[in-house]
Protein backbone atom coordinates (compact mmCIF):
# COMPACT_ATOMS: atom_id res chain seq x y z
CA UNK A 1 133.20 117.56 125.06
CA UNK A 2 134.95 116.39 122.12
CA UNK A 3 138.67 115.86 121.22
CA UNK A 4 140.35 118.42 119.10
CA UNK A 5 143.86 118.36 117.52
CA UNK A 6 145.16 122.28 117.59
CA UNK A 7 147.82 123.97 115.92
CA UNK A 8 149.50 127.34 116.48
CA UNK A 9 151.16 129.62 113.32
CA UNK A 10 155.12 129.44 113.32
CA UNK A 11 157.19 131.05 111.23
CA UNK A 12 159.16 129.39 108.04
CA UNK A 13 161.44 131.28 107.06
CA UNK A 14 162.01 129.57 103.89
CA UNK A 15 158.04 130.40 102.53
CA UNK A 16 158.44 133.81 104.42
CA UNK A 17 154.96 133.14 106.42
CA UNK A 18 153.38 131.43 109.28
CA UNK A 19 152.51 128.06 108.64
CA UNK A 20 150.08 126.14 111.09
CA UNK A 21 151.89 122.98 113.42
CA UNK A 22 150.23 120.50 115.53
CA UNK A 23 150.72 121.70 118.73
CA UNK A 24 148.28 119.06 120.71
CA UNK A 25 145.60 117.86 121.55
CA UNK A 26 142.71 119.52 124.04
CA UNK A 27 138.84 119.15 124.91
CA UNK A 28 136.76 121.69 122.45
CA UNK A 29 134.21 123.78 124.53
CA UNK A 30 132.35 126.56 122.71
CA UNK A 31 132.70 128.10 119.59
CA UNK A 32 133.13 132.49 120.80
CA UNK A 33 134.20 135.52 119.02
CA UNK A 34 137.31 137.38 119.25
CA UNK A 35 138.46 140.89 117.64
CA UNK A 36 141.53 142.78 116.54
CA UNK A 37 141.68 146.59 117.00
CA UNK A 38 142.76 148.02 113.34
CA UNK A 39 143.05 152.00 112.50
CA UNK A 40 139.77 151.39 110.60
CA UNK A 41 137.69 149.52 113.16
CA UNK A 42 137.64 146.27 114.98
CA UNK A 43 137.94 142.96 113.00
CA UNK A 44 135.65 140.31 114.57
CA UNK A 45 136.42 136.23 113.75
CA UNK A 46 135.27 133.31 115.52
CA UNK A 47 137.53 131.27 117.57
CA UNK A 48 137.22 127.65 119.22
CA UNK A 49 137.45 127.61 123.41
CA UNK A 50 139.75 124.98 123.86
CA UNK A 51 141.42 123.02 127.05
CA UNK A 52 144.72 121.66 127.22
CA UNK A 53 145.76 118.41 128.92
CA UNK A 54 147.72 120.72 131.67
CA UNK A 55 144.22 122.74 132.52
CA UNK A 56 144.91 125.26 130.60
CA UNK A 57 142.34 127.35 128.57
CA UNK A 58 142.93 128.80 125.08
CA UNK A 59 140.67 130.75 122.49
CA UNK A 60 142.80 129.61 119.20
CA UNK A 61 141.22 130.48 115.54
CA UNK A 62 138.19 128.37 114.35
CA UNK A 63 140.30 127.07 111.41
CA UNK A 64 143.33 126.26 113.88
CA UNK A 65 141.52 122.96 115.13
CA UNK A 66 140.56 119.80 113.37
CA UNK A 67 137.74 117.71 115.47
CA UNK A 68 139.14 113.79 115.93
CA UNK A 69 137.17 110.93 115.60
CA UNK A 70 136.16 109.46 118.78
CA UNK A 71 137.44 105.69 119.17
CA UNK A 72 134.39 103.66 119.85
């Protein structure tokens, strides 16, 4: 398994979006796929299986990890 830094979207009100924080760092798994019903259809995108320090397992967004470089 390899180290991952992820972030999460919060909201900035200033810019009026989400921006993406550092949230932590976690073990990657697996790449998987994840969808969002719409009116028009599902909407597939590809998100990275993640676990947390604490045990805990998250599916975040592909693009919401960065890999680390492993300290040799």
């Amino acid at each position: 398994m390899r180290d991952v830094i992820y972030y999460e979207a919060k909201w900035n009100p200033e810019a009026r979006r989400n921006i993406k924080v550092e949230a932590g760092k976690a073990k990657f798994h697996q790449f998987g796929a994840g969808y969002e019903e719409f009116e028009g259809g599902p909407g597939n995108y590809s998100v990275a299986i993640i676990e947390t320090k604490d045990g805990h397992v998250l599916c975040v967004p592909a693009d919401y990890i960065r890999f680390v470089q492993e300290a040799r």
